[in-house]
PDB file of N, CA and C in Angstrom:
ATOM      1  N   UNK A   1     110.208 111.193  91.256  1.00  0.00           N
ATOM      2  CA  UNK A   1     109.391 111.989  92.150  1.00  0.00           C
ATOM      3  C   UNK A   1     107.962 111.462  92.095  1.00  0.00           C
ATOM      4  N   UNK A   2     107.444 111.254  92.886  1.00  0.00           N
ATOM      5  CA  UNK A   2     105.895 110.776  93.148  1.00  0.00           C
ATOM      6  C   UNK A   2     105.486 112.341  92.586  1.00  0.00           C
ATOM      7  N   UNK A   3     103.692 111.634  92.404  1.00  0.00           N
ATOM      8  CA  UNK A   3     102.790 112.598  92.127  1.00  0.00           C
ATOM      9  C   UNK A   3     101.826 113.060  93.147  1.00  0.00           C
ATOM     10  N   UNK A   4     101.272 113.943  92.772  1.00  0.00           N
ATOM     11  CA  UNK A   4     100.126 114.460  93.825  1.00  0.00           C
ATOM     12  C   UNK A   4      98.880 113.703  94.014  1.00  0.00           C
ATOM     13  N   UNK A   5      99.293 113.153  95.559  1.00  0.00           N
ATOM     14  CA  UNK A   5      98.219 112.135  95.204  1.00  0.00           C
ATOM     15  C   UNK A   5      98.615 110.700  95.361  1.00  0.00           C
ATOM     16  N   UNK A   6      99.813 110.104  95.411  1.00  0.00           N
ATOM     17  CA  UNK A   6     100.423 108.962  95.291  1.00  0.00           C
ATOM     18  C   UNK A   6     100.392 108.562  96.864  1.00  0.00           C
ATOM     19  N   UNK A   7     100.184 107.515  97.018  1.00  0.00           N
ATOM     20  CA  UNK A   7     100.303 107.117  98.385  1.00  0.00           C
ATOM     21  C   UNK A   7     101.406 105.847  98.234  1.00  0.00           C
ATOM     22  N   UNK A   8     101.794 105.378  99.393  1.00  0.00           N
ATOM     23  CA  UNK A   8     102.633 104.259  99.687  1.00  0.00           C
ATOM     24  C   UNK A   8     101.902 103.604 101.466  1.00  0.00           C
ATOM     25  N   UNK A   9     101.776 102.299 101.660  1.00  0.00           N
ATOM     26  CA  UNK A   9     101.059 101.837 103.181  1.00  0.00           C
ATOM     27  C   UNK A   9     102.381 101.373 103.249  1.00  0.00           C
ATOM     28  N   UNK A  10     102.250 101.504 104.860  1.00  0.00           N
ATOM     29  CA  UNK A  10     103.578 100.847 105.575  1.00  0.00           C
ATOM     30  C   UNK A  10     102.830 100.371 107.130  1.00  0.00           C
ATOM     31  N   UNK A  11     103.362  99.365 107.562  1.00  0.00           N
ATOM     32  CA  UNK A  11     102.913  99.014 108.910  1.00  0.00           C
ATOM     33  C   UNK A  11     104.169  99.618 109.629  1.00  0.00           C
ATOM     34  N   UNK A  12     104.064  99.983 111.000  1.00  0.00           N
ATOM     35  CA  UNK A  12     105.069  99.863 112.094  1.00  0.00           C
ATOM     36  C   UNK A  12     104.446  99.441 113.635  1.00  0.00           C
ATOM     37  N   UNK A  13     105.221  98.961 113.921  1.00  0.00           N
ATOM     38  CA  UNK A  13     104.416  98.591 115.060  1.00  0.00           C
ATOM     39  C   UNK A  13     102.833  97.621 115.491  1.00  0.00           C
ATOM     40  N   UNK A  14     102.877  97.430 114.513  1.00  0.00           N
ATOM     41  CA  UNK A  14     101.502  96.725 114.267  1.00  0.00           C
ATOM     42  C   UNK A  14      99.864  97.702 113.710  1.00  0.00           C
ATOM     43  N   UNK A  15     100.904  98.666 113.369  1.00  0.00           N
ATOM     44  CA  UNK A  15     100.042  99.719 113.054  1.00  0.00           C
ATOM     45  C   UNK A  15     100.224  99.896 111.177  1.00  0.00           C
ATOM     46  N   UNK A  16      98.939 100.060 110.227  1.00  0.00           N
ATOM     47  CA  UNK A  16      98.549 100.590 109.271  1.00  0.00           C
ATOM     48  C   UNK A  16      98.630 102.039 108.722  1.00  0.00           C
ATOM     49  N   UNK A  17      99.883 102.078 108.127  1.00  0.00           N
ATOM     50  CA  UNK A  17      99.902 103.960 108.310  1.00  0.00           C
ATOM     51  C   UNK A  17      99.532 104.230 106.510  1.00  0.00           C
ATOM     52  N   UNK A  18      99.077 104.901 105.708  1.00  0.00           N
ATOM     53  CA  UNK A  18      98.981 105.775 104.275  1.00  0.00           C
ATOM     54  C   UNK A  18      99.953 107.329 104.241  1.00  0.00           C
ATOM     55  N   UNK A  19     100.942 106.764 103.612  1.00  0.00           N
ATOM     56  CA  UNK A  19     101.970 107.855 103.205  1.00  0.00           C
ATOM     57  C   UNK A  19     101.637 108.795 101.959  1.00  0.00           C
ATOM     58  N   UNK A  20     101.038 109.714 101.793  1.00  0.00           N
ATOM     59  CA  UNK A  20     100.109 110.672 100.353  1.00  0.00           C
ATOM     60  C   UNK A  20     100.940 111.982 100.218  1.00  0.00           C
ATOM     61  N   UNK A  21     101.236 111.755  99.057  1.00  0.00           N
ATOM     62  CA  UNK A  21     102.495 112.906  98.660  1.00  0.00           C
ATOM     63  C   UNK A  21     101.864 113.883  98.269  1.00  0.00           C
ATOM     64  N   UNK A  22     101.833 115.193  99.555  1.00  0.00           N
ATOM     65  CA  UNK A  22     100.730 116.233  98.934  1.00  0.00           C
ATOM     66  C   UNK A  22     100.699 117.413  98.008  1.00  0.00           C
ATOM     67  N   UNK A  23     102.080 116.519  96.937  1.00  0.00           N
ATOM     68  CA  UNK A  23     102.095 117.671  95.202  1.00  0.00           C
ATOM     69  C   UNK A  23     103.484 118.253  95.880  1.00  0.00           C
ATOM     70  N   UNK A  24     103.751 119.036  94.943  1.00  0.00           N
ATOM     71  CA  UNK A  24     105.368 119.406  94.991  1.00  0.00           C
ATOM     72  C   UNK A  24     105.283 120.818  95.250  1.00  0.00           C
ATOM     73  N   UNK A  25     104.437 121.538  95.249  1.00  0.00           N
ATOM     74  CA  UNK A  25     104.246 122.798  95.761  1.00  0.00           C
ATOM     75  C   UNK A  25     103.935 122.915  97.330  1.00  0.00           C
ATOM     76  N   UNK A  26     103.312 121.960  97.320  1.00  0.00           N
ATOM     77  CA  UNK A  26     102.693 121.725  99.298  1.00  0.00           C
ATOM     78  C   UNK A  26     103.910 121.250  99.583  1.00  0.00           C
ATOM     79  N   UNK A  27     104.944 120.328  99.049  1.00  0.00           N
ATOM     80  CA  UNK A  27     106.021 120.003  99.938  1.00  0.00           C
ATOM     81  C   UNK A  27     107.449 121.291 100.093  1.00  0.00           C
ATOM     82  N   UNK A  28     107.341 121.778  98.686  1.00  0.00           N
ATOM     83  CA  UNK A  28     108.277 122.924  98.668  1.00  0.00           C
ATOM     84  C   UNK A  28     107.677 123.831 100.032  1.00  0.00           C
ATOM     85  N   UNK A  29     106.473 123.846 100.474  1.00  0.00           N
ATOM     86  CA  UNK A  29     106.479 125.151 101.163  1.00  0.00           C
ATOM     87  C   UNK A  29     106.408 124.435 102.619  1.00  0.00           C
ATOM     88  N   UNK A  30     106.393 122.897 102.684  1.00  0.00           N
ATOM     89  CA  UNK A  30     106.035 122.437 104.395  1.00  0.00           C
ATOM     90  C   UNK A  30     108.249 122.366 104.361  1.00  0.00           C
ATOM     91  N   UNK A  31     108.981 122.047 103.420  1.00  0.00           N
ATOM     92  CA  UNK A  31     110.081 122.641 103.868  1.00  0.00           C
ATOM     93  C   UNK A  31     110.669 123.758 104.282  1.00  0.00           C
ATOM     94  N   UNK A  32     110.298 124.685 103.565  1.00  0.00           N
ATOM     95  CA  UNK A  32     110.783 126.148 103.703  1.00  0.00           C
ATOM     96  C   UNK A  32     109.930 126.716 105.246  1.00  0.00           C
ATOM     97  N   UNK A  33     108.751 126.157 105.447  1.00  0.00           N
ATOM     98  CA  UNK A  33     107.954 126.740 106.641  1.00  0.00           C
ATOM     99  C   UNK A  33     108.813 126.174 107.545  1.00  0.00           C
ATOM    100  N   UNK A  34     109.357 125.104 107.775  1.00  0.00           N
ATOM    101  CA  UNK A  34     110.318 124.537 108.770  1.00  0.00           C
ATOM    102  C   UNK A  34     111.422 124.682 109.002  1.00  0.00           C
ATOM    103  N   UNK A  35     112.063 125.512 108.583  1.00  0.00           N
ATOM    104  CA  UNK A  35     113.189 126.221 108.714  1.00  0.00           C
ATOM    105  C   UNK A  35     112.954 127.358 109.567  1.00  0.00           C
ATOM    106  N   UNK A  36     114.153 127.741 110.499  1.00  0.00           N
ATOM    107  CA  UNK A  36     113.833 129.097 111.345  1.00  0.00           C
ATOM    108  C   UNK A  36     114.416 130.385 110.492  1.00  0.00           C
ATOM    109  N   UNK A  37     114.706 131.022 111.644  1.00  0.00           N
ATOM    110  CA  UNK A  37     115.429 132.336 110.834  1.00  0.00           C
ATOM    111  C   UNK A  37     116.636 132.227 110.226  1.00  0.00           C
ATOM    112  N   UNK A  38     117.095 131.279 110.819  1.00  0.00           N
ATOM    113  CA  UNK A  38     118.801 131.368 110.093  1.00  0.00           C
ATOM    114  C   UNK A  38     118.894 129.974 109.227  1.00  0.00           C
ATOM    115  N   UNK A  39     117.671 129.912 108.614  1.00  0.00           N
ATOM    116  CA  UNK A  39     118.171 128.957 107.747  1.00  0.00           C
ATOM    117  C   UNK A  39     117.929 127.284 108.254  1.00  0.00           C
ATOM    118  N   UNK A  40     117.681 126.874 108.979  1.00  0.00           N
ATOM    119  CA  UNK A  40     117.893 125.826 109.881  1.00  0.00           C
ATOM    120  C   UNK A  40     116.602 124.696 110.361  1.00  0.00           C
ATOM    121  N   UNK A  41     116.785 123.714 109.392  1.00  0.00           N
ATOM    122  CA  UNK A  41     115.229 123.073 109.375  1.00  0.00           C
ATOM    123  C   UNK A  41     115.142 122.814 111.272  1.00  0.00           C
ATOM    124  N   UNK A  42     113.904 123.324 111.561  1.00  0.00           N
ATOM    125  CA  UNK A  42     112.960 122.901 112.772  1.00  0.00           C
ATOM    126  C   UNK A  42     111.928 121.206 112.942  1.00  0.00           C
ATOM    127  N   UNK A  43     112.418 120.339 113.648  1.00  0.00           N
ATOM    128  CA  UNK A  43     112.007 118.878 113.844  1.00  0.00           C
ATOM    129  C   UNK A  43     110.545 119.308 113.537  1.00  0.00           C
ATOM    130  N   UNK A  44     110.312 119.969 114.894  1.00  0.00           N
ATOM    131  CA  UNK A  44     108.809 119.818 115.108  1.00  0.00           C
ATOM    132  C   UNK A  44     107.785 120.831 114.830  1.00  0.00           C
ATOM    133  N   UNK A  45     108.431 121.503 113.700  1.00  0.00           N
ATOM    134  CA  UNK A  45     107.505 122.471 112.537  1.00  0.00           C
ATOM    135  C   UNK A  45     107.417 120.974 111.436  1.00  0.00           C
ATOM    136  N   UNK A  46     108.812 120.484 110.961  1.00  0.00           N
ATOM    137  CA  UNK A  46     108.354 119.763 109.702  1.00  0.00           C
ATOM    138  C   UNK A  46     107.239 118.284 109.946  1.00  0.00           C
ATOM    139  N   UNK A  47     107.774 117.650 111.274  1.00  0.00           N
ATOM    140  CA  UNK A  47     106.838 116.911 111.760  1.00  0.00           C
ATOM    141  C   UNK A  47     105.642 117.053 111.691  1.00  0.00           C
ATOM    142  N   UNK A  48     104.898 118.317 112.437  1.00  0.00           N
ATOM    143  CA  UNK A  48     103.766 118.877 112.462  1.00  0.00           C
ATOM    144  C   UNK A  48     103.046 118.774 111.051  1.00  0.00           C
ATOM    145  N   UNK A  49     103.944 119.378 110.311  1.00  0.00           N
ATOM    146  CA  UNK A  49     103.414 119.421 108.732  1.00  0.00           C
ATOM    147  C   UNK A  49     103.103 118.421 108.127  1.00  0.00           C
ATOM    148  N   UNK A  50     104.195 117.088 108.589  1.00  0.00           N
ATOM    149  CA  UNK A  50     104.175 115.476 108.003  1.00  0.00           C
ATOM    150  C   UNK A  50     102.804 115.465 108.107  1.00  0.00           C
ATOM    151  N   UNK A  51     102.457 115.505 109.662  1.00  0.00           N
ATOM    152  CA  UNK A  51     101.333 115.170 109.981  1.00  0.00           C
ATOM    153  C   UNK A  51     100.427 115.397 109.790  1.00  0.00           C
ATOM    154  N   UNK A  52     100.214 116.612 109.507  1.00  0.00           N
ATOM    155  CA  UNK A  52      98.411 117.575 108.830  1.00  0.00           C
ATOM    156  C   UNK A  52      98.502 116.930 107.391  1.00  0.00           C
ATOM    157  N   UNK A  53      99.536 116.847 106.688  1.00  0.00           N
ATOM    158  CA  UNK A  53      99.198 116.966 105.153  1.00  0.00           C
ATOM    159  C   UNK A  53     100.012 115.330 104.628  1.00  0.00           C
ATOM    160  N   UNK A  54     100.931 114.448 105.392  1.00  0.00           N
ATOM    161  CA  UNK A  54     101.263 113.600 104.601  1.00  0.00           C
ATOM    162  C   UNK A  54     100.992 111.825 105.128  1.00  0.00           C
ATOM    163  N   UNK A  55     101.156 111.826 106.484  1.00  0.00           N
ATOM    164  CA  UNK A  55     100.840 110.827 107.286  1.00  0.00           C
ATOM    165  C   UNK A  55      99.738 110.700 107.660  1.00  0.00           C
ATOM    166  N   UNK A  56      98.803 109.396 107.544  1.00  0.00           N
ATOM    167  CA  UNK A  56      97.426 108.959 108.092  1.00  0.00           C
ATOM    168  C   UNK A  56      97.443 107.655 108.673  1.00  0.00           C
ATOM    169  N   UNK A  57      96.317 107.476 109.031  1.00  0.00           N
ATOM    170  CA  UNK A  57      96.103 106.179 108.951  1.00  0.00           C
ATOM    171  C   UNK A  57      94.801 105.256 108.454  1.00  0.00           C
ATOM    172  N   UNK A  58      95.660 104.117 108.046  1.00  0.00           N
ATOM    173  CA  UNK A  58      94.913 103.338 106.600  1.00  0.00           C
ATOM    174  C   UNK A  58      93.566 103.230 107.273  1.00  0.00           C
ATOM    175  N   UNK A  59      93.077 103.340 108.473  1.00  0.00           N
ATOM    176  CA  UNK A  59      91.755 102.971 108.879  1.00  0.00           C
ATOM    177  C   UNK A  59      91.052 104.521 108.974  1.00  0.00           C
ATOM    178  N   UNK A  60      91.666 105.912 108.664  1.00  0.00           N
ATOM    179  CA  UNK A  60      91.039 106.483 108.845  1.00  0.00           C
ATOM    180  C   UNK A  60      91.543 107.770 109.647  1.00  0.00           C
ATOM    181  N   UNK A  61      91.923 108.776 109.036  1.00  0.00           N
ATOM    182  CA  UNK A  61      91.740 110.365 110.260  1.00  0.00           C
ATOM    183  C   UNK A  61      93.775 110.387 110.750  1.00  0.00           C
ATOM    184  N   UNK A  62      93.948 111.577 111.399  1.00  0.00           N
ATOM    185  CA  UNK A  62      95.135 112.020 111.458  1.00  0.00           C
ATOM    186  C   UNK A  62      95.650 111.294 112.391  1.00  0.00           C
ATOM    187  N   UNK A  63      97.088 111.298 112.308  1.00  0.00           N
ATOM    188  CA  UNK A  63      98.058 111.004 113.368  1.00  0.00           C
ATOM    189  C   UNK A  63      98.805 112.473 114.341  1.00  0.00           C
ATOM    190  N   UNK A  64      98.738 112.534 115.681  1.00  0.00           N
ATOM    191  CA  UNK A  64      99.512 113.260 116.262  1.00  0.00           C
ATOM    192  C   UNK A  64     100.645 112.701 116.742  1.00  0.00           C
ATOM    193  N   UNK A  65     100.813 114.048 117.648  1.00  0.00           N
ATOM    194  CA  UNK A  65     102.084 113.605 118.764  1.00  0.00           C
ATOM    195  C   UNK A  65     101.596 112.335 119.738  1.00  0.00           C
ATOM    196  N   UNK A  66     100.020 112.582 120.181  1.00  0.00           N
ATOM    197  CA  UNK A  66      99.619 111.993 121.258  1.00  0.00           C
ATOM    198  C   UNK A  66      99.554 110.608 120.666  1.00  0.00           C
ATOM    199  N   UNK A  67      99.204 109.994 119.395  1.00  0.00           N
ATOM    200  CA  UNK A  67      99.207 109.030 118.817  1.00  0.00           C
ATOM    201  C   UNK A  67     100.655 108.682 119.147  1.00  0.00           C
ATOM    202  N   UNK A  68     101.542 108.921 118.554  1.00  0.00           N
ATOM    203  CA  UNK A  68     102.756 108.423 118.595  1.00  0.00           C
ATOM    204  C   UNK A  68     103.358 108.076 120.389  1.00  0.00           C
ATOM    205  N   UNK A  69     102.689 108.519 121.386  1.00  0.00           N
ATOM    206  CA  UNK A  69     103.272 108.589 122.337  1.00  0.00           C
ATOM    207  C   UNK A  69     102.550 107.311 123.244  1.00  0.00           C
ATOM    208  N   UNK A  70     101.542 107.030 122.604  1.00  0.00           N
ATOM    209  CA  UNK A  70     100.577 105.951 123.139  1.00  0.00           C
ATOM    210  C   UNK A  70     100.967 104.717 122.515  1.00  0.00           C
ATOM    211  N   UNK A  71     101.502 104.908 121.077  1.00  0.00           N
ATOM    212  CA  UNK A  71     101.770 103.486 120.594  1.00  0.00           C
ATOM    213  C   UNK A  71     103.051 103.404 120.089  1.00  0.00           C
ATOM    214  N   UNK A  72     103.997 104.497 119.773  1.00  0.00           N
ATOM    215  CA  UNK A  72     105.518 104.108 119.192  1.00  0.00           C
ATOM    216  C   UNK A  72     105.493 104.305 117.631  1.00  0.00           C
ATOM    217  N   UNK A  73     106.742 104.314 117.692  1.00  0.00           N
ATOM    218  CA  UNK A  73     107.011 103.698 115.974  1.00  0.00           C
ATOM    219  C   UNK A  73     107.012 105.349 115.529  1.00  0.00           C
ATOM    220  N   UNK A  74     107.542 106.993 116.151  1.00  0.00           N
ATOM    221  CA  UNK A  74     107.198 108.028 115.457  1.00  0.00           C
ATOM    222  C   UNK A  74     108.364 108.079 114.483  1.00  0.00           C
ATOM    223  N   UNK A  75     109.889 107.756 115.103  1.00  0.00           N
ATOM    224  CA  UNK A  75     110.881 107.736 114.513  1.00  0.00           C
ATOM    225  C   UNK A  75     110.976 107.601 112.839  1.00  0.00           C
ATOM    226  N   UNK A  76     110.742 105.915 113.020  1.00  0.00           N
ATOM    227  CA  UNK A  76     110.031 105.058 111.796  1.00  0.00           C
ATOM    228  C   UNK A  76     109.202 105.699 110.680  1.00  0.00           C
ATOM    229  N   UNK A  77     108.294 106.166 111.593  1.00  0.00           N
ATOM    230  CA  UNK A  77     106.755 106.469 110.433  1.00  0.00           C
ATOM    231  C   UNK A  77     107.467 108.061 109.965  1.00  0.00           C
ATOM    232  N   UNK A  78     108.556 109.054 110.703  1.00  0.00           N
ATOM    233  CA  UNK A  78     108.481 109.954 110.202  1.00  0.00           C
ATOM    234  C   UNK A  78     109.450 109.817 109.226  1.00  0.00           C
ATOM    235  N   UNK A  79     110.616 109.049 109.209  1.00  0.00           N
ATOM    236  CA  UNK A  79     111.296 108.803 108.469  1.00  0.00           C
ATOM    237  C   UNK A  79     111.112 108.575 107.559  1.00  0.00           C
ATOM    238  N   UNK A  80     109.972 107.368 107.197  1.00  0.00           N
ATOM    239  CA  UNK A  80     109.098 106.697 105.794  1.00  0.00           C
ATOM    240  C   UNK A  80     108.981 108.556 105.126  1.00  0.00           C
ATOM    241  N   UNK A  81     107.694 108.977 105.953  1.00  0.00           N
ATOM    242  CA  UNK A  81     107.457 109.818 105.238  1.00  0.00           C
ATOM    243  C   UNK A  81     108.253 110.948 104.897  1.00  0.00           C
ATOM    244  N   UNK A  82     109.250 111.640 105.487  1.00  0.00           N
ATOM    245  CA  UNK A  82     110.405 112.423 104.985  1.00  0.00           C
ATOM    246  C   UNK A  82     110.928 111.819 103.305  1.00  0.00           C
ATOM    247  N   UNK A  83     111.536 110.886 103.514  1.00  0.00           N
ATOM    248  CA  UNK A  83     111.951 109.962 102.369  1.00  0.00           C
ATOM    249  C   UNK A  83     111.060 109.962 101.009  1.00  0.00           C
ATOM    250  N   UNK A  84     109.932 109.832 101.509  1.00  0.00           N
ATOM    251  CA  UNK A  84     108.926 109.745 100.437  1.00  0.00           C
ATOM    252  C   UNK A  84     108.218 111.212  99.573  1.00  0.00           C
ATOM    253  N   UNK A  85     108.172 112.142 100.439  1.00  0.00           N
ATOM    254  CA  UNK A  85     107.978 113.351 100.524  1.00  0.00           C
ATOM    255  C   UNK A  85     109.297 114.105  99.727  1.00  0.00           C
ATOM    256  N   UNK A  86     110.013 113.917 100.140  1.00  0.00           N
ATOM    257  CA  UNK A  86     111.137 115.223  99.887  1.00  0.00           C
ATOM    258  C   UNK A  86     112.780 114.073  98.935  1.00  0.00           C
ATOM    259  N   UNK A  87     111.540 112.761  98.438  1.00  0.00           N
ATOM    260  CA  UNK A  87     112.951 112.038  97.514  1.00  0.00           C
ATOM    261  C   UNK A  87     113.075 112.456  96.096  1.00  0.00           C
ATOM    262  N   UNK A  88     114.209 112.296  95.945  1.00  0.00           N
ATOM    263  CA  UNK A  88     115.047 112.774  94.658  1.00  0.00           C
ATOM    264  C   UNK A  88     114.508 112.421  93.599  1.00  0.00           C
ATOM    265  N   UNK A  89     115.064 112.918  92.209  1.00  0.00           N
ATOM    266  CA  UNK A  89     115.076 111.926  91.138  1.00  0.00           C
ATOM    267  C   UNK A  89     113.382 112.155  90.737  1.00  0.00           C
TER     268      UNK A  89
END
């Protein structure tokens, strides 16, 4: 398990992204917030969350939706960070 605080860089797309694992209490609760009523993780609650608290970029300041829609690669970059965020062990 990464620590609070640990980052990992990844390019996609020709883009510089900083992956920062924001502690195990901030991730326990950006899972549970993404879930609906019946139990059932929500894309674009946990996305949202990637984005305020775990995905940046290496030059600086947040990534949105509108970012991703101008240059690509959301699939990718959310995947990295899911993986990194919520891995085992």
């Amino acid at each position: 398990m990464a620590k609070k605080g640990e980052q990992k860089e990844i390019t996609v797309e020709g883009i510089d992204y900083v992956i920062q694992y924001p502690g195990l209490r901030e991730a326990i609760r950006m899972r549970d917030n993404s879930k609906n009523e019946h139990g059932v993780q929500v894309g674009e609650k946990l996305y949202s969350a990637l984005m305020e608290h775990v995905v940046f970029l290496k030059e600086g300041g947040k990534v949105t939706y509108e970012h991703f829609e101008e240059n690509g690669g959301f699939t990718e970059v959310m995947k990295e960070a899911v993986n990194f965020t919520f891995q085992e062990g």
